[in-house]
N, C-alpha and C. Protein backbone atom coordinates (compact mmCIF):
# COMPACT_ATOMS: atom_id res chain seq x y z
N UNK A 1 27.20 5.15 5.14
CA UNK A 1 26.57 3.85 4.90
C UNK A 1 25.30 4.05 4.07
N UNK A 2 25.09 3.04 3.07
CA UNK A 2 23.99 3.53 2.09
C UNK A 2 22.68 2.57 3.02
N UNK A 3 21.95 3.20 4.06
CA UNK A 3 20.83 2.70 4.52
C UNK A 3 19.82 1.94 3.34
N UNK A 4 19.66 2.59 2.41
CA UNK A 4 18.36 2.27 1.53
C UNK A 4 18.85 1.33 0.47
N UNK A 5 20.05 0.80 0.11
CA UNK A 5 20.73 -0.17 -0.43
C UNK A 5 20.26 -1.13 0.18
N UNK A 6 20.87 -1.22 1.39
CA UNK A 6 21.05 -2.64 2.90
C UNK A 6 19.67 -2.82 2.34
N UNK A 7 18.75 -2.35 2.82
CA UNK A 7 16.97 -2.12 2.97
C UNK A 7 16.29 -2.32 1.56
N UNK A 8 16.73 -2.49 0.67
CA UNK A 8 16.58 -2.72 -0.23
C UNK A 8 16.75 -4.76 -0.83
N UNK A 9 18.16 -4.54 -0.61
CA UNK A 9 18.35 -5.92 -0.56
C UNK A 9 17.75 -6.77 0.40
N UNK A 10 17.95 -6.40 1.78
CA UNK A 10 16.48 -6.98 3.04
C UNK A 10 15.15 -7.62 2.16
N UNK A 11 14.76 -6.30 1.90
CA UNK A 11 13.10 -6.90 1.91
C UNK A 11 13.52 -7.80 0.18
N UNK A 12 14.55 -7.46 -0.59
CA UNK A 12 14.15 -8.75 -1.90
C UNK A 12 13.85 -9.62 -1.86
N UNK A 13 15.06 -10.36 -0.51
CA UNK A 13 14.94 -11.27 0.51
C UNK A 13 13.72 -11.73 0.54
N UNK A 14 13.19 -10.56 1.54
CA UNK A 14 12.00 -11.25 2.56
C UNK A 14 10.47 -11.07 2.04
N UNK A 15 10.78 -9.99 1.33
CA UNK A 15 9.18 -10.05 0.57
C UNK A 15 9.30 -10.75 -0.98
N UNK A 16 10.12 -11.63 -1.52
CA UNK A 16 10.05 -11.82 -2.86
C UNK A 16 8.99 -12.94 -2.84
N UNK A 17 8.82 -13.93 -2.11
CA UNK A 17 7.75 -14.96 -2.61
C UNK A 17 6.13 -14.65 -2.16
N UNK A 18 5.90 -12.95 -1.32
CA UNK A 18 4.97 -12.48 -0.94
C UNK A 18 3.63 -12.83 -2.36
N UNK A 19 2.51 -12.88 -2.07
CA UNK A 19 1.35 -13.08 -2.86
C UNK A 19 1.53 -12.02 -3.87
N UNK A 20 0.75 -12.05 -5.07
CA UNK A 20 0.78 -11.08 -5.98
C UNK A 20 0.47 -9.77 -5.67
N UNK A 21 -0.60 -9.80 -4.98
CA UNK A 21 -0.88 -8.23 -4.94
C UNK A 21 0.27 -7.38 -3.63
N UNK A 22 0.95 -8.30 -3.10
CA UNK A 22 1.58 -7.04 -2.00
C UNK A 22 3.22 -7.21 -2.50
N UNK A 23 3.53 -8.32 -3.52
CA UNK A 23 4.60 -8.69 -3.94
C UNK A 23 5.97 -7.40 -4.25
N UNK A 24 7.19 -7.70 -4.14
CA UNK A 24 7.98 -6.69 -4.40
C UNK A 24 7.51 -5.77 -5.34
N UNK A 25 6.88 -6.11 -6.64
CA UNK A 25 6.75 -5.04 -7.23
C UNK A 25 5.62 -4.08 -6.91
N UNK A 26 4.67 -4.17 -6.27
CA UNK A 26 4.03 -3.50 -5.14
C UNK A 26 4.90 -2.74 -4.19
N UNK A 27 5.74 -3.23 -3.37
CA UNK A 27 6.65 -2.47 -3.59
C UNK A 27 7.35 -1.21 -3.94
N UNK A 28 7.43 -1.56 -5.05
CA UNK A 28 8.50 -0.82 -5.66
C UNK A 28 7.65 0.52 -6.61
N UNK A 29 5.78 -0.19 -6.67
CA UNK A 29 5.73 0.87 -7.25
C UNK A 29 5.19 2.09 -6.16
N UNK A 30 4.96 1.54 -4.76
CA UNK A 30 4.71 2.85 -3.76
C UNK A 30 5.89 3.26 -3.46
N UNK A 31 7.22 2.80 -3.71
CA UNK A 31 7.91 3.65 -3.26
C UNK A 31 8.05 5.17 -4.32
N UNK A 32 7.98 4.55 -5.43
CA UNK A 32 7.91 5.93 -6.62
C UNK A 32 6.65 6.77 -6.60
N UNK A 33 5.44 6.50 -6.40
CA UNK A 33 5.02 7.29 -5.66
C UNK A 33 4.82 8.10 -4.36
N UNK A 34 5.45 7.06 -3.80
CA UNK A 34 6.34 7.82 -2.34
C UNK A 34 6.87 9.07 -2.68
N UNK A 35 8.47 8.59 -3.44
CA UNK A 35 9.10 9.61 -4.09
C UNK A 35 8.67 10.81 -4.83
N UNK A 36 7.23 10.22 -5.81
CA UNK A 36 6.91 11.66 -6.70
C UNK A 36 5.94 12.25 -5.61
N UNK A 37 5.14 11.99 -4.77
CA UNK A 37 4.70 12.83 -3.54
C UNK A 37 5.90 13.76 -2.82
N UNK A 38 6.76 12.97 -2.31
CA UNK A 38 8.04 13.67 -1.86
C UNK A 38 8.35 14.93 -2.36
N UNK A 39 8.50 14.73 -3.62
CA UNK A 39 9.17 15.94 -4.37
C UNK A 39 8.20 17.32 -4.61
N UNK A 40 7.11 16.82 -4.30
CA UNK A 40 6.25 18.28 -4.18
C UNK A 40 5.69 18.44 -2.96
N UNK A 41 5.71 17.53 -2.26
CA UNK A 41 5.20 17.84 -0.52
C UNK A 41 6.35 18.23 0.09
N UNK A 42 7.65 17.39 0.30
CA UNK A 42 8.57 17.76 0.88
C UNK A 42 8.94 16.10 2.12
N UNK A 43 9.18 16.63 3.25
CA UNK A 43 9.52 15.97 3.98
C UNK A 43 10.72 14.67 4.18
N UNK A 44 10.98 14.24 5.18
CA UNK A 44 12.73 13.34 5.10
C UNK A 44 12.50 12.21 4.11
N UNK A 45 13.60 12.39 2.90
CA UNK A 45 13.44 11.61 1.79
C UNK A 45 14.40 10.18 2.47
N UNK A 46 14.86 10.42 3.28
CA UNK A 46 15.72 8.75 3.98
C UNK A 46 14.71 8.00 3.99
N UNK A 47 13.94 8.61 5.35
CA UNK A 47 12.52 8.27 6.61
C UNK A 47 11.45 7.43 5.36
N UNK A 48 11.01 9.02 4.33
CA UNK A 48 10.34 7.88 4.04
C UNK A 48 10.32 6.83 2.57
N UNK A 49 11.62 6.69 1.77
CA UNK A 49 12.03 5.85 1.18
C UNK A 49 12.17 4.53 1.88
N UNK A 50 12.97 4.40 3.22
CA UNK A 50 12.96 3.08 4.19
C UNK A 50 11.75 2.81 4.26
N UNK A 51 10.67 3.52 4.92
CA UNK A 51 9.10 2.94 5.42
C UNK A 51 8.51 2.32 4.35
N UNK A 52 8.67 2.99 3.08
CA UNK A 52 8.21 2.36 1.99
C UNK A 52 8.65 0.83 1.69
N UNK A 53 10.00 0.98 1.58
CA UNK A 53 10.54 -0.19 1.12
C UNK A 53 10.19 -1.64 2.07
N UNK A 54 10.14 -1.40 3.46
CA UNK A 54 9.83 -1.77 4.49
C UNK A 54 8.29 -2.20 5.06
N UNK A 55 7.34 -1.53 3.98
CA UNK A 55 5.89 -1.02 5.01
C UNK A 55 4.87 -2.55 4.92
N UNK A 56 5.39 -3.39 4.09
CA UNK A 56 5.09 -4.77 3.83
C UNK A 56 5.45 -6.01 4.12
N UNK A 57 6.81 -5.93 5.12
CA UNK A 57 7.60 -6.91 5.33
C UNK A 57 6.93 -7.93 6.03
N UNK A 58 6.17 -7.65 7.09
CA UNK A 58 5.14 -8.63 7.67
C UNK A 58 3.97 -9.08 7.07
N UNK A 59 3.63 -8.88 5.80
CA UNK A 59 2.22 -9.09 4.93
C UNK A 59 2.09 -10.71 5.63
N UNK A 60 2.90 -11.64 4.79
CA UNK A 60 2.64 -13.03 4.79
C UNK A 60 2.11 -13.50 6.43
N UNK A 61 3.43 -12.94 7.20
CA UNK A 61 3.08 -13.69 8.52
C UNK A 61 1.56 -12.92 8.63
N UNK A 62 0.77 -12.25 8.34
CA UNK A 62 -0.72 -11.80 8.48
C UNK A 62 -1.54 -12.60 7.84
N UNK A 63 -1.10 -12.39 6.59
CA UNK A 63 -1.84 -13.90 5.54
C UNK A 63 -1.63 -15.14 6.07
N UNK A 64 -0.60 -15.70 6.55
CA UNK A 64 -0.59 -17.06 7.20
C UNK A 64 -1.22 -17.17 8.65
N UNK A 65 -1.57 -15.91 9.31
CA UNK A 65 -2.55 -15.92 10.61
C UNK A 65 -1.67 -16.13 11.72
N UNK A 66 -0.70 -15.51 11.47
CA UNK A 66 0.66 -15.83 12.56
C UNK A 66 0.53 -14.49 13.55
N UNK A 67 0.05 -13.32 12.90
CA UNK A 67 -0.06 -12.56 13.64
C UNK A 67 -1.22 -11.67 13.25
N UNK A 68 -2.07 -10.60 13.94
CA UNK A 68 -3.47 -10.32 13.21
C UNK A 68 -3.13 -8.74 12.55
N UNK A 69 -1.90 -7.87 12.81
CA UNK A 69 -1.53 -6.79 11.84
C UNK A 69 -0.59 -6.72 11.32
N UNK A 70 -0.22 -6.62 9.74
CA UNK A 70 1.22 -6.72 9.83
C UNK A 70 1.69 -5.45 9.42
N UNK A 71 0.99 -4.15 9.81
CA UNK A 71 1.43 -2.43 10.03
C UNK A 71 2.08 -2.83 11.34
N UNK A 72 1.88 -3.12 12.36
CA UNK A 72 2.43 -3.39 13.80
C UNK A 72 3.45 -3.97 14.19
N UNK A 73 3.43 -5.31 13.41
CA UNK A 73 4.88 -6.10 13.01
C UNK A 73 5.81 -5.72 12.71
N UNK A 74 5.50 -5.46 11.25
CA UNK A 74 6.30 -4.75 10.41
C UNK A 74 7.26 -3.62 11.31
N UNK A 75 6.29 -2.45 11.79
CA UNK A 75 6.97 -1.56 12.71
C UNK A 75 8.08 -2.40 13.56
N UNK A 76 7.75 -3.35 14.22
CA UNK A 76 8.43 -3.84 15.21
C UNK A 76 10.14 -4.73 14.43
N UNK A 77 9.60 -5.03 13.37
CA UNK A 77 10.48 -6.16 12.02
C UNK A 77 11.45 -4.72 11.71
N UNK A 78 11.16 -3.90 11.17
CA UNK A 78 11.91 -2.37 10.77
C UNK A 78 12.91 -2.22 11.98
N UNK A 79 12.09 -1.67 13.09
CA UNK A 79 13.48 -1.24 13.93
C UNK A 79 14.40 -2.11 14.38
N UNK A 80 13.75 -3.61 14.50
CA UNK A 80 15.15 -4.49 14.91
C UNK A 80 15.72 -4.66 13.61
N UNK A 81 15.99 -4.56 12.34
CA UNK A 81 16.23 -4.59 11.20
C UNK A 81 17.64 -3.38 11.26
N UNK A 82 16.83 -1.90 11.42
CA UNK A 82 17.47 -0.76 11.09
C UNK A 82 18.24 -0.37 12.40
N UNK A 83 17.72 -0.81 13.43
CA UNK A 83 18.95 -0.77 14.68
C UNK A 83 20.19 -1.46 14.02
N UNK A 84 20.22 -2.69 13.52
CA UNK A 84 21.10 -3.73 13.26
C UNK A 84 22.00 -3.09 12.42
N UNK A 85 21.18 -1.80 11.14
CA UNK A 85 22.18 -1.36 10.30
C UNK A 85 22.83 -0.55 10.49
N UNK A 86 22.48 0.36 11.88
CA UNK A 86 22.70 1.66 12.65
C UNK A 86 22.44 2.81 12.27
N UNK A 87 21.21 2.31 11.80
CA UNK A 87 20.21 3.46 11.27
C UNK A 87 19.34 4.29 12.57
N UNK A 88 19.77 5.51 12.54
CA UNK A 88 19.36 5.94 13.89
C UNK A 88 18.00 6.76 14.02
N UNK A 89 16.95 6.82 12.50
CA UNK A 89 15.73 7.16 12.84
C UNK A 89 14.81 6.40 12.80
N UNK A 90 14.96 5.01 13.28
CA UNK A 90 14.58 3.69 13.22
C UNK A 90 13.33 4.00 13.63
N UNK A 91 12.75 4.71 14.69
CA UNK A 91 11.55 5.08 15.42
C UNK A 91 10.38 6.13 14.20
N UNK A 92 11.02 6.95 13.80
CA UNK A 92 10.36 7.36 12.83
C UNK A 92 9.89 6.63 11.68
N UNK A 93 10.54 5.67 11.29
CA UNK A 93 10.04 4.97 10.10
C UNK A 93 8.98 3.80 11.07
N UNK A 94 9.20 3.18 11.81
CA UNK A 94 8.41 2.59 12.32
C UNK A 94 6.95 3.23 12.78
N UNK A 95 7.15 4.74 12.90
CA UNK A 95 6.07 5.34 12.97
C UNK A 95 4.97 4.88 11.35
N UNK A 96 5.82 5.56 10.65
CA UNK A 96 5.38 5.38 9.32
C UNK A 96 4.57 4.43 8.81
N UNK A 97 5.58 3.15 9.49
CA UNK A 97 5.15 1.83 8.86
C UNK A 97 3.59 1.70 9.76
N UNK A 98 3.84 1.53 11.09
CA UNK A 98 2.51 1.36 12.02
C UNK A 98 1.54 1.98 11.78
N UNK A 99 1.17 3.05 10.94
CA UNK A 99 0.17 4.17 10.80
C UNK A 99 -0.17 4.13 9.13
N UNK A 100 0.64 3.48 8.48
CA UNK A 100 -0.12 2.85 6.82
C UNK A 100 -1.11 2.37 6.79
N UNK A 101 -1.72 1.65 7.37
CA UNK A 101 -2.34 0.14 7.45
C UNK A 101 -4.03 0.87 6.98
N UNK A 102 -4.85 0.33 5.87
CA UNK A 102 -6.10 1.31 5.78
C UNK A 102 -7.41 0.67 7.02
N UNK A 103 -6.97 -0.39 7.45
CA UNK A 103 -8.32 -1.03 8.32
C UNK A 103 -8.33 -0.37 9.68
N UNK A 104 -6.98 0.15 9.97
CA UNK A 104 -6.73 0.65 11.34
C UNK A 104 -7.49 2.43 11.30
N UNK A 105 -8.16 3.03 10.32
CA UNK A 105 -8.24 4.15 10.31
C UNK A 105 -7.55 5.42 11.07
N UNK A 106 -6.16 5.60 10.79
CA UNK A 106 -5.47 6.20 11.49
C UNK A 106 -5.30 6.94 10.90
N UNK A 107 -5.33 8.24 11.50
CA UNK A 107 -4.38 9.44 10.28
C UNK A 107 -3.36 9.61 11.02
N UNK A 108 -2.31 9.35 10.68
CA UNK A 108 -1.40 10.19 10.77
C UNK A 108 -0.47 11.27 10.69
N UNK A 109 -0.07 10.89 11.89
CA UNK A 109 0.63 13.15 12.48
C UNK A 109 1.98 13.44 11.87
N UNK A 110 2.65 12.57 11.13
CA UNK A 110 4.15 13.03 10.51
C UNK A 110 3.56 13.33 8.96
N UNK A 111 4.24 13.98 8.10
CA UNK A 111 4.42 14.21 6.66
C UNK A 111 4.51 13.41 6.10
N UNK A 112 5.81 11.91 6.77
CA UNK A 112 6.31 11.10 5.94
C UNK A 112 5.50 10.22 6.57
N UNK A 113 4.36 9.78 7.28
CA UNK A 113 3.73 9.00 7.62
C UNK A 113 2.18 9.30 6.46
N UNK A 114 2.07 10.53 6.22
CA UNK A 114 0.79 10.57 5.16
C UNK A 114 0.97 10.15 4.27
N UNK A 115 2.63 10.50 3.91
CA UNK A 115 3.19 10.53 2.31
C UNK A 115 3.17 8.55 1.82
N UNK A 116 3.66 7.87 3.21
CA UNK A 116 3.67 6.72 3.05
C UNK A 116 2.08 6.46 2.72
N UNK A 117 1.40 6.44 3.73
CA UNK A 117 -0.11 6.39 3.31
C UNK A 117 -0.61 6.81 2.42
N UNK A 118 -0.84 7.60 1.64
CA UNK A 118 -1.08 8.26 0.70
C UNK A 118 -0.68 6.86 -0.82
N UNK A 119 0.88 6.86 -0.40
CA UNK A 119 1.92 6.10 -1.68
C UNK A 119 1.28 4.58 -1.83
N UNK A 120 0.92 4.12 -0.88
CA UNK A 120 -0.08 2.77 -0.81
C UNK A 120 -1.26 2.74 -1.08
N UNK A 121 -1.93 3.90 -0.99
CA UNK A 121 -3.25 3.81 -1.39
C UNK A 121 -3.45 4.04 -2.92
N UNK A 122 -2.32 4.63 -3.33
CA UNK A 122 -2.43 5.08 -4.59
C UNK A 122 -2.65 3.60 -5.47
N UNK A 123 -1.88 2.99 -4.84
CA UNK A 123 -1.62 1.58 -5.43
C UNK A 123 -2.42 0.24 -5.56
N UNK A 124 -3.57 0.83 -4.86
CA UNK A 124 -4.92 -0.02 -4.79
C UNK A 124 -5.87 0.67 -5.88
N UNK A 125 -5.48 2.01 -6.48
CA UNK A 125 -6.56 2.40 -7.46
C UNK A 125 -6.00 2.80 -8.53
N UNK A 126 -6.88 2.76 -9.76
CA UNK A 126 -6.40 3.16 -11.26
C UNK A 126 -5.97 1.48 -11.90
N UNK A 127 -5.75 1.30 -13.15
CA UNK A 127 -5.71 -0.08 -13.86
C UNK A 127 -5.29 -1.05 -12.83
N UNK A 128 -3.88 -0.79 -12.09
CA UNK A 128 -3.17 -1.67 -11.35
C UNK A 128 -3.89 -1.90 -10.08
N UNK A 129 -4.71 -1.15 -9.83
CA UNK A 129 -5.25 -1.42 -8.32
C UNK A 129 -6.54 -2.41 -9.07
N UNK A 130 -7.37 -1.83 -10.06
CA UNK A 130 -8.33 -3.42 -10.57
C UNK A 130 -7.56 -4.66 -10.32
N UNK A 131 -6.47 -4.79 -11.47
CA UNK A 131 -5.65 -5.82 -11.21
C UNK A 131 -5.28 -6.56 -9.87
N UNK A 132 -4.93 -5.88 -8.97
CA UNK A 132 -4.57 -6.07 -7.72
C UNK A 132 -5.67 -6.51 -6.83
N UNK A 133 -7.00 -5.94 -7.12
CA UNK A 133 -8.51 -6.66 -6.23
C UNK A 133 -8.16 -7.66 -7.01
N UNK A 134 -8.56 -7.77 -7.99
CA UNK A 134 -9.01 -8.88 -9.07
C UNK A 134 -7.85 -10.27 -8.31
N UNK A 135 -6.52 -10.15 -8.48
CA UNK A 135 -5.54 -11.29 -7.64
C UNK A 135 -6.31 -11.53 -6.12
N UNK A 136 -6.53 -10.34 -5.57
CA UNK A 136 -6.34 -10.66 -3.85
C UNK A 136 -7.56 -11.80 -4.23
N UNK A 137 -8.82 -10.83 -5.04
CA UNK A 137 -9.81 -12.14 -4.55
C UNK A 137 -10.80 -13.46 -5.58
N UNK A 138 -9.40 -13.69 -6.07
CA UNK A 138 -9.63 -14.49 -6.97
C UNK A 138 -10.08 -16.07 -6.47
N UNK A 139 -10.08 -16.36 -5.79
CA UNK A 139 -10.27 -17.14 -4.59
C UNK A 139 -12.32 -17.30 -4.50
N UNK A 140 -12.72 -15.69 -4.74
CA UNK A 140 -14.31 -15.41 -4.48
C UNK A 140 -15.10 -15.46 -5.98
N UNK A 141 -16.10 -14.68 -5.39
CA UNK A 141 -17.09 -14.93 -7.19
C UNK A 141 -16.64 -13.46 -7.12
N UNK A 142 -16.84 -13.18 -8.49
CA UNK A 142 -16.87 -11.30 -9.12
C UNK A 142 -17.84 -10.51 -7.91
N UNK A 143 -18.88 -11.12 -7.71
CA UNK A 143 -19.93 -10.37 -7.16
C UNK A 143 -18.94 -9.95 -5.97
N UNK A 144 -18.10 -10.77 -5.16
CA UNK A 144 -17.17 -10.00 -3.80
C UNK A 144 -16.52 -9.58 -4.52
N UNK A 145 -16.04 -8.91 -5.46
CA UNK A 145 -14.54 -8.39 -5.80
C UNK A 145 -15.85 -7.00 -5.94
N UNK A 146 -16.96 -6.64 -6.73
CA UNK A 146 -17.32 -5.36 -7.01
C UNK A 146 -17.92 -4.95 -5.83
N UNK A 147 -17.93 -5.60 -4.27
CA UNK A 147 -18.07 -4.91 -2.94
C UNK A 147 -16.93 -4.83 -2.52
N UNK A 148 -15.86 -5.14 -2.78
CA UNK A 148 -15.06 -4.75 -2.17
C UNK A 148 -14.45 -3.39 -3.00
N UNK A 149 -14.68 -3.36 -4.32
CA UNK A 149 -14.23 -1.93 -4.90
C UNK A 149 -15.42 -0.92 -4.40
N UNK A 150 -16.40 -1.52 -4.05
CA UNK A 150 -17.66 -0.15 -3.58
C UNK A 150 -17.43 -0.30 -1.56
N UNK A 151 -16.52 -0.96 -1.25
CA UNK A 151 -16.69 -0.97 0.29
C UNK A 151 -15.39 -0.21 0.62
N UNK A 152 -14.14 -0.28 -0.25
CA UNK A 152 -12.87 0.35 0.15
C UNK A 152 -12.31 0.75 -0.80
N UNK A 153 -12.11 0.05 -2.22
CA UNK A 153 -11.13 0.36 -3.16
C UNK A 153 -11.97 1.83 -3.86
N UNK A 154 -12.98 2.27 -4.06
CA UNK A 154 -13.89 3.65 -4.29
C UNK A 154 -13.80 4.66 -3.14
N UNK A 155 -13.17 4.27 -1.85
CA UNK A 155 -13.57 5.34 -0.97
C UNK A 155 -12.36 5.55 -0.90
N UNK A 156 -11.44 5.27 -1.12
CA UNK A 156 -10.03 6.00 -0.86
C UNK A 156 -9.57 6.94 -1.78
N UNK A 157 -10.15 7.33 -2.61
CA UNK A 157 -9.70 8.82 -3.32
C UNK A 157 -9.99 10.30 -2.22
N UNK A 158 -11.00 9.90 -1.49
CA UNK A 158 -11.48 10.56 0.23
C UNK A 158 -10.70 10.36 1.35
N UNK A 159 -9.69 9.59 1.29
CA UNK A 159 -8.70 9.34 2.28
C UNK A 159 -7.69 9.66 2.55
N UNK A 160 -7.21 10.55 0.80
CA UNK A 160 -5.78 10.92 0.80
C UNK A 160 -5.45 12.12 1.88
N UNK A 161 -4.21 12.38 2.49
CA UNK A 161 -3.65 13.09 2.86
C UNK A 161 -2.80 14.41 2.24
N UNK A 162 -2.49 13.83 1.46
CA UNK A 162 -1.38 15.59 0.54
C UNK A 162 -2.52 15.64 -0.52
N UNK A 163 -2.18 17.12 -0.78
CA UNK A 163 -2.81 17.36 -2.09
C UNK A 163 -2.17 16.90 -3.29
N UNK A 164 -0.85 16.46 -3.51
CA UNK A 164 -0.48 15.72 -4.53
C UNK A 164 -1.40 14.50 -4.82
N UNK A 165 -1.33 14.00 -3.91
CA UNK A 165 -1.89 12.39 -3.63
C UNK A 165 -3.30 12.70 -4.25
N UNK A 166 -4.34 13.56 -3.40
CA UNK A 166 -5.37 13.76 -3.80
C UNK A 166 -5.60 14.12 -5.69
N UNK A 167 -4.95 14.64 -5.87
CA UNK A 167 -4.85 15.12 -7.18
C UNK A 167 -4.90 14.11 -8.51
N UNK A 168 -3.50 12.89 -8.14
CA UNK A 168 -3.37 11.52 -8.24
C UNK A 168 -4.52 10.21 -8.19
N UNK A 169 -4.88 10.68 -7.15
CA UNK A 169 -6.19 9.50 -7.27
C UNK A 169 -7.45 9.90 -7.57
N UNK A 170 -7.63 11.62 -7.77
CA UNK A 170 -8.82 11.57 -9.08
C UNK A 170 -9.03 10.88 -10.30
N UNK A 171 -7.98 10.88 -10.72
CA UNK A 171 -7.78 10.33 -12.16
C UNK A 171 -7.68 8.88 -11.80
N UNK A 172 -7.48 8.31 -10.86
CA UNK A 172 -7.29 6.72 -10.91
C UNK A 172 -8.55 6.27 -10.15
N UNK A 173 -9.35 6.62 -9.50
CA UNK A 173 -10.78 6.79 -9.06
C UNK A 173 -11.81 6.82 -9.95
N UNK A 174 -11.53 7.51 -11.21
CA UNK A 174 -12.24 7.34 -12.38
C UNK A 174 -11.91 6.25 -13.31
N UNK A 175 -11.02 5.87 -12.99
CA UNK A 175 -10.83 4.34 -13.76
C UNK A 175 -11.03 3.29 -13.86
N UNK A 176 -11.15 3.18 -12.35
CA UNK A 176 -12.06 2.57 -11.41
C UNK A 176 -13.28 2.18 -11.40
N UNK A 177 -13.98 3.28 -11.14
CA UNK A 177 -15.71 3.11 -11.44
C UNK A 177 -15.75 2.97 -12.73
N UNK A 178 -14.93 3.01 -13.74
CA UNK A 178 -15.32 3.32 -15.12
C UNK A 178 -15.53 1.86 -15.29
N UNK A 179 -14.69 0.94 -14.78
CA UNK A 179 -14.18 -0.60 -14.91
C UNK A 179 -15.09 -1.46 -13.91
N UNK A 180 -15.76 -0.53 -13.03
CA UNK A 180 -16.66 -1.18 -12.06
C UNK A 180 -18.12 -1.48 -12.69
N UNK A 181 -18.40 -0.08 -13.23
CA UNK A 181 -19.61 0.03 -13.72
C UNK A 181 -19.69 -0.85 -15.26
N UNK A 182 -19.04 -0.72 -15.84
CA UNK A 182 -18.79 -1.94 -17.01
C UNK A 182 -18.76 -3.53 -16.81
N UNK A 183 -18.14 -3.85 -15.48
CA UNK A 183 -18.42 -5.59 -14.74
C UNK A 183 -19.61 -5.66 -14.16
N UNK A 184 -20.22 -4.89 -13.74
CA UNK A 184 -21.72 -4.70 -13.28
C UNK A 184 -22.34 -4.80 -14.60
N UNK A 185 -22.07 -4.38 -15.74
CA UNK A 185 -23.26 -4.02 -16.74
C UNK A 185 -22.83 -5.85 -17.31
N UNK A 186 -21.85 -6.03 -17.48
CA UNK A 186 -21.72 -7.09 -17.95
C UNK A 186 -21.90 -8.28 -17.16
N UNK A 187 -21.99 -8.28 -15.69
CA UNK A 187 -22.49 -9.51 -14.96
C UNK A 187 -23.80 -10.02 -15.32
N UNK A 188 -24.11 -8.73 -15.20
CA UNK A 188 -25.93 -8.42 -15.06
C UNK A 188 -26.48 -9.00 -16.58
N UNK A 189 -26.11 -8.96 -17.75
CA UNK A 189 -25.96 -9.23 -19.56
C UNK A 189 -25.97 -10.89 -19.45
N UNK A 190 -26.74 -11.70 -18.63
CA UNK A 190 -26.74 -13.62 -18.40
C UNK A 190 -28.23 -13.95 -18.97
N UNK A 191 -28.76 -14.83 -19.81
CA UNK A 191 -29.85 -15.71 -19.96
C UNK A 191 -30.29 -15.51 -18.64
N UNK A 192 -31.89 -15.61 -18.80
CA UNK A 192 -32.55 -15.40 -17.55
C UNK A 192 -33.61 -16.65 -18.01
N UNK A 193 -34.36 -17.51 -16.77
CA UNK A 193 -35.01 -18.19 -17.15
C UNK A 193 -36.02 -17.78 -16.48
């Protein structure tokens, strides 16, 4: 049975009208960094291709205030999901999924639980992760979007788990501040009276 097909088509389903920044193609691009971590760390390429594909399924019901984590959900949304497909390391990916989440400060104790972590964080930094503050908080003035890149989106190049990962978000950490320090210089560039 092709598990990651089923799981695939699932979340098109269920995460396609998700907000921009956690939207399928969010998605789709931690799972390829999932994958290119994979291939030089190692660990179960099933386990953590599912968690990936999976590690967002509860976003909205969090955004709509239906429930207050949706790493926890999600976990809980996965195994009744992957029981259903008779996917039998349903518990492991749910590990995965429950231990992503960056507010919960968890490290986690599996490979494919860093690798997942790691694959999401990547995805908050470098051009696409600007992009991605810039959507979540478009809603605020600039001045909250450049604390939130100096309160979380700057400190996670310090968070990674594999040394792939780490390696990865040097270079997207510098892209970052490069783009931070340039909206600062240019906020600051207003008529003064």
């Amino acid at each position: 049975m092709d598990y990651i097909k089923k799981t695939y088509e699932f979340i098109k389903k269920e995460i396609s009208f998700q907000e921009g920044s956690h939207n399928l193609d969010h998605t789709l691009r931690v799972l390829k960094n999932a994958v290119d971590i994979q291939k030089k760390e190692g660990g179960d390429y099933e386990i953590i291709v599912l968690s990936t594909l999976l590690h967002d399924i509860a976003r909205n019901l969090e955004l709509s205030g239906k429930i207050s984590c949706h790493a926890e959900e999600g976990a809980k949304i996965s195994k009744k999901f992957l029981r259903e497909i008779g996917y039998e390391k349903y518990e492991e990916v749910a590990y995965c999924i429950k231990t992503h989440r960056y507010k919960k400060g968890i490290i986690p104790q599996t490979l494919e639980a860093r690798i997942l972590q790691d694959a999401d964080r990547l995805d908050a930094l470098g051009r696409i992760g600007v992009v991605r503050t810039l959507i979540h908080d478009s809603n605020r003035p600039l001045e909250n979007s450049i604390n939130h890149f100096y309160e979380k989106i700057l400190k996670l190049k310090d968070t990674m788990n594999t040394k792939t990962a780490k390696n990865i978000a040097e270079k997207k950490h510098n892209i970052v501040l490069e783009f931070v320090k340039g909206l600062e210089e240019e906020l600051n560039n207003k008529y003064t009276f």
